[in-house]
C-alpha atoms as a PDB file:
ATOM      1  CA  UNK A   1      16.369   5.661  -5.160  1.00  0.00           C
ATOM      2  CA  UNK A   2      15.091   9.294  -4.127  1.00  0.00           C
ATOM      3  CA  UNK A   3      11.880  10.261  -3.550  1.00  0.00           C
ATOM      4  CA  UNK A   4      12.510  13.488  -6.022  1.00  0.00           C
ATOM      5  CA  UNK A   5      14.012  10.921  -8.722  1.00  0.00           C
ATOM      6  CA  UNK A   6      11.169   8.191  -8.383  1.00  0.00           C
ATOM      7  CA  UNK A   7       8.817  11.186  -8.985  1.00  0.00           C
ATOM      8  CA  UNK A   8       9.926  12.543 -11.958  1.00  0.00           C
ATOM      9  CA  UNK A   9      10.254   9.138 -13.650  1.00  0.00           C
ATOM     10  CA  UNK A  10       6.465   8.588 -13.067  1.00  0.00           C
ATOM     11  CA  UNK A  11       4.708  12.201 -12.421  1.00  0.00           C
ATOM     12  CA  UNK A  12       1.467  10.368 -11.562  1.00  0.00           C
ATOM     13  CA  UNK A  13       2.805   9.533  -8.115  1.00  0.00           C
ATOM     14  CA  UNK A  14       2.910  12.334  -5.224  1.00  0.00           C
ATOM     15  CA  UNK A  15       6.121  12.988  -3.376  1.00  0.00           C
ATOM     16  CA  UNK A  16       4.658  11.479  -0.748  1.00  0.00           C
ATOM     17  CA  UNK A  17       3.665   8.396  -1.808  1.00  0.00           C
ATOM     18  CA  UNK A  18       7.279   8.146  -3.959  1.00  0.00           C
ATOM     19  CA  UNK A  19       9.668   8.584  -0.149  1.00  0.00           C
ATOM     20  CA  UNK A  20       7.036   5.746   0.746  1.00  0.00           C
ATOM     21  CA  UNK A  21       7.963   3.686  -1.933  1.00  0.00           C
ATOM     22  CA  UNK A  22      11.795   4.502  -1.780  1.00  0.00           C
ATOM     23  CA  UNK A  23      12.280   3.796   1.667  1.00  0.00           C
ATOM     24  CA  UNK A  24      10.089   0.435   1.244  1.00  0.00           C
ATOM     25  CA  UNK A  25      13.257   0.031  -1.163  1.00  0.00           C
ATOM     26  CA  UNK A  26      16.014   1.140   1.132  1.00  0.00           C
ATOM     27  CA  UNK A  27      14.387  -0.781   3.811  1.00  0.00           C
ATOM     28  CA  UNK A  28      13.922  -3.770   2.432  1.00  0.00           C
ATOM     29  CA  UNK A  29       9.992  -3.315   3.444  1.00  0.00           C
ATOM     30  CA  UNK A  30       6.826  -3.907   2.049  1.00  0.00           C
ATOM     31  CA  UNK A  31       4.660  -1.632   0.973  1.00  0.00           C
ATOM     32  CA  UNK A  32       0.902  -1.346   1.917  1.00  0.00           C
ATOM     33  CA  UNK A  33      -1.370   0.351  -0.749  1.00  0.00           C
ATOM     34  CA  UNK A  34      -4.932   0.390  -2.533  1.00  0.00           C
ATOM     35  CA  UNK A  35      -3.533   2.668  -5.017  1.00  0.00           C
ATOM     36  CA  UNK A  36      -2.894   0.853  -8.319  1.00  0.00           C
ATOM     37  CA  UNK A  37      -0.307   3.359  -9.875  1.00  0.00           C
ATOM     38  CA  UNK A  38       1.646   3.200  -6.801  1.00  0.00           C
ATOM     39  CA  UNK A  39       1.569  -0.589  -6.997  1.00  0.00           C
ATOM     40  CA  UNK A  40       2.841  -0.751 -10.466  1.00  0.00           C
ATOM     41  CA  UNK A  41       5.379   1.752  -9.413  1.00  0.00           C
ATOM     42  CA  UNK A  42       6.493  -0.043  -6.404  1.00  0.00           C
ATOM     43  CA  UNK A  43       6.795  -3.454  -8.154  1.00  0.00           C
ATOM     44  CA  UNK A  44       8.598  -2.351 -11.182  1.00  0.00           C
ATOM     45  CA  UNK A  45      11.227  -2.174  -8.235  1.00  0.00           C
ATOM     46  CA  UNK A  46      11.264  -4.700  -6.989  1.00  0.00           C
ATOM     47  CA  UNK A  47       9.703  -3.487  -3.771  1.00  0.00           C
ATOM     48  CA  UNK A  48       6.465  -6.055  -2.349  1.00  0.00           C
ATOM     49  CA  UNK A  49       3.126  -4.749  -2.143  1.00  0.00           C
ATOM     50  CA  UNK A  50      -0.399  -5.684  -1.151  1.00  0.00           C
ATOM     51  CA  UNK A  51      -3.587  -3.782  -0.419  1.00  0.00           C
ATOM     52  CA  UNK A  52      -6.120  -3.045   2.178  1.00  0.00           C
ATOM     53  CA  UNK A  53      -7.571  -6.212   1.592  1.00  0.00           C
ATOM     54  CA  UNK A  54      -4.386  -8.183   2.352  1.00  0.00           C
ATOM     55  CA  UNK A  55      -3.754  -5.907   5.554  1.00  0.00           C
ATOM     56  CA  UNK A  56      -6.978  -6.653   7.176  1.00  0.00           C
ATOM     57  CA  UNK A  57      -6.058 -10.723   6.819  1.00  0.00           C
ATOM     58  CA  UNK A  58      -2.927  -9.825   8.533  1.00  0.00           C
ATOM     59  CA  UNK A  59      -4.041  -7.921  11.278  1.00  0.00           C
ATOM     60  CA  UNK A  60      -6.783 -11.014  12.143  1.00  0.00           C
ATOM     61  CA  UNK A  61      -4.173 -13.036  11.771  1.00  0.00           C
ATOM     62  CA  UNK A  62      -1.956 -11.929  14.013  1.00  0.00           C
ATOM     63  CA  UNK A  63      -5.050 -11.436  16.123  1.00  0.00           C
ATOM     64  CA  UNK A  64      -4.533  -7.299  16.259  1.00  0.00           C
ATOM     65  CA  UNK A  65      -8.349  -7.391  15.265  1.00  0.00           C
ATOM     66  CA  UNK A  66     -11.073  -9.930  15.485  1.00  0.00           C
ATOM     67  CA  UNK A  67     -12.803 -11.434  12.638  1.00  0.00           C
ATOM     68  CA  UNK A  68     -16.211  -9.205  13.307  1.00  0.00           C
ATOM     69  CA  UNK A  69     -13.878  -6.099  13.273  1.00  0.00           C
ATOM     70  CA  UNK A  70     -12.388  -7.092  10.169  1.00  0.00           C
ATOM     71  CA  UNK A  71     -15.941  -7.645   8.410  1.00  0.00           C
ATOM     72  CA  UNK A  72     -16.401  -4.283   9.494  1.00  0.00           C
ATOM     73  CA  UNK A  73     -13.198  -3.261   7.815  1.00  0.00           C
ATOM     74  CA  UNK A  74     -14.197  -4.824   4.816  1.00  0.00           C
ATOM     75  CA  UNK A  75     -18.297  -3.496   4.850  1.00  0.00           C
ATOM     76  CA  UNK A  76     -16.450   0.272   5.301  1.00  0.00           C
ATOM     77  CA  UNK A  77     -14.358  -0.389   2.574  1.00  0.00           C
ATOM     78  CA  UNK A  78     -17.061  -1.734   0.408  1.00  0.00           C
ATOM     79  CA  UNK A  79     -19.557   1.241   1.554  1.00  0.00           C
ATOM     80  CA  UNK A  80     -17.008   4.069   1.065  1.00  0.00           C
ATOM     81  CA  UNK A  81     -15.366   3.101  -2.297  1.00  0.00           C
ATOM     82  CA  UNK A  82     -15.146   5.601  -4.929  1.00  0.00           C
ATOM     83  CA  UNK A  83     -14.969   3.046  -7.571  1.00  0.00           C
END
């Protein structure tokens, strides 16, 4: 699906973030993103997402960060959230 397409169906969602979510699609990828809309976009098809959240446990996981450095993660998130 094209980016220009996938934005027209949902005008909420950027050009940007729609050639993210159609080459997650294309590729066969999933898609990382703390942005609800895009999320509902994105899984309506078919295309896996997660959020921040979900990233950091990765990234410890696969030991790219340490534990402390993902507590930071998640204090900075927690500080700096508009919600």
């Amino acid at each position: 699906m094209e980016a220009n397409k996938l934005q027209t169906v949902d005008k909420g969602v950027s050009f940007i973030d729609a050639l993210n979510v159609a080459i997650a699609k294309e590729r066969s990828m999933c898609l990382a993103t703390g942005d609800q809309k895009l999320k509902k976009v994105a899984e309506s098809l078919k295309v896996q997402c997660f959020g921040t959240i979900k990233l950091i446990e990765i990234l410890i996981e696969e030991k790219l960060i340490t534990i402390s450095e993902g507590v930071n993660c998640l204090n900075e998130l927690r500080n700096n959230s508009k919600r």
